[in-house]
Protein backbone atom coordinates (compact mmCIF):
# COMPACT_ATOMS: atom_id res chain seq x y z
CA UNK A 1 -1.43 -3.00 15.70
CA UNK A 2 1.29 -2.39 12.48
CA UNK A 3 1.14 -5.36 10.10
CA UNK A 4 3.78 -5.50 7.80
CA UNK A 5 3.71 -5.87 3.66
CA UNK A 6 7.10 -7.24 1.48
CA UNK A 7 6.40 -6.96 -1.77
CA UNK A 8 3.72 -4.79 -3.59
CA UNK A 9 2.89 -6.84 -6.64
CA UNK A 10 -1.00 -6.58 -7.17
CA UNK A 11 -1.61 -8.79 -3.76
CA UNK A 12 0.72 -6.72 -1.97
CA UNK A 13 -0.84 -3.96 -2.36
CA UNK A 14 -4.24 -5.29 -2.70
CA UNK A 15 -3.82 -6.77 0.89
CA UNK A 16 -1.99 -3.95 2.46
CA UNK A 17 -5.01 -1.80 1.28
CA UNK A 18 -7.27 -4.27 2.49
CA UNK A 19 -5.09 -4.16 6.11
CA UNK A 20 -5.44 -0.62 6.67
CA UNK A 21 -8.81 -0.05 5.80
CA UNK A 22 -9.97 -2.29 8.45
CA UNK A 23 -8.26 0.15 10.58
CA UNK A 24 -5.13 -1.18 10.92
CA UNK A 25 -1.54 0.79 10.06
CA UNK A 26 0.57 -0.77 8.11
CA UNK A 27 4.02 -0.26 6.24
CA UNK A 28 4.00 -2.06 3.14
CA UNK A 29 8.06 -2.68 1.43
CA UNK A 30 9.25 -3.02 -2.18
CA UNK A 31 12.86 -3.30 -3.19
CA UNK A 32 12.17 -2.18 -6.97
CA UNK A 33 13.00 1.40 -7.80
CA UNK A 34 10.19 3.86 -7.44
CA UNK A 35 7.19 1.59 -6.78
CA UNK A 36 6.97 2.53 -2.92
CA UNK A 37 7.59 6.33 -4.09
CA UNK A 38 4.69 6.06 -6.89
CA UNK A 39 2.20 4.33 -4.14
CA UNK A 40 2.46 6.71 -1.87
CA UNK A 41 2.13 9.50 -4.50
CA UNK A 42 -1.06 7.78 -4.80
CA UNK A 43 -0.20 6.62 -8.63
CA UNK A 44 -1.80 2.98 -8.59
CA UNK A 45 0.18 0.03 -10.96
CA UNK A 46 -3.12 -2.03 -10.60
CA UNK A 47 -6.77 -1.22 -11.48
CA UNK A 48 -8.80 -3.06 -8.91
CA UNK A 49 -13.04 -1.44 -8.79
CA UNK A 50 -12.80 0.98 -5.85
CA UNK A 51 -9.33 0.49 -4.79
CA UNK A 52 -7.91 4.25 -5.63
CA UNK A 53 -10.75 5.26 -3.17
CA UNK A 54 -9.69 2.73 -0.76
CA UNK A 55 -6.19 3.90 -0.39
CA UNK A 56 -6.87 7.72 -0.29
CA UNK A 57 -9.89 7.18 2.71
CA UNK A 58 -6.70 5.38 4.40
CA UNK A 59 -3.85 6.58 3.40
CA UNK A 60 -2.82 7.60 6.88
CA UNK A 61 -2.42 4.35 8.10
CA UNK A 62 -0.24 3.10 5.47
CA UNK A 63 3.50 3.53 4.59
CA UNK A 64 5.20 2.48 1.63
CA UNK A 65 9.16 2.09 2.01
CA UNK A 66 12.05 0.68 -0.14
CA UNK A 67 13.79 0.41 3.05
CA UNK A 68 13.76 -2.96 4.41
């Protein structure tokens, strides 16, 4: 199952992260220039505790887009 994220403010992407660790894929959407590019660079806007770790065990299952 793909769930879908619009909007990576610190939920969005707290949630998405959340979403795909559980095993889930999911494509996660931003409009704003460059914040889906730095994501899936890995370069984090937010400091959560152990969410840099989170993303990189999953990043397979995620895919950040500025392409609705």
């Amino acid at each position: 199952m793909t769930f879908g994220f619009a909007g990576l403010s610190h939920l969005g992407i707290i949630y998405s992260a959340a979403t795909v660790a559980r095993g889930f894929q999911a494509i996660a959407f931003d409009p704003r220039p460059g914040v889906a590019g730095a994501l899936a660079e890995g370069q984090l806007p937010v400091r959560e505790p152990g969410l840099e770790t989170l993303l990189d065990e999953n990043r397979a299952r995620i895919h950040y887009t500025p392409d609705v």
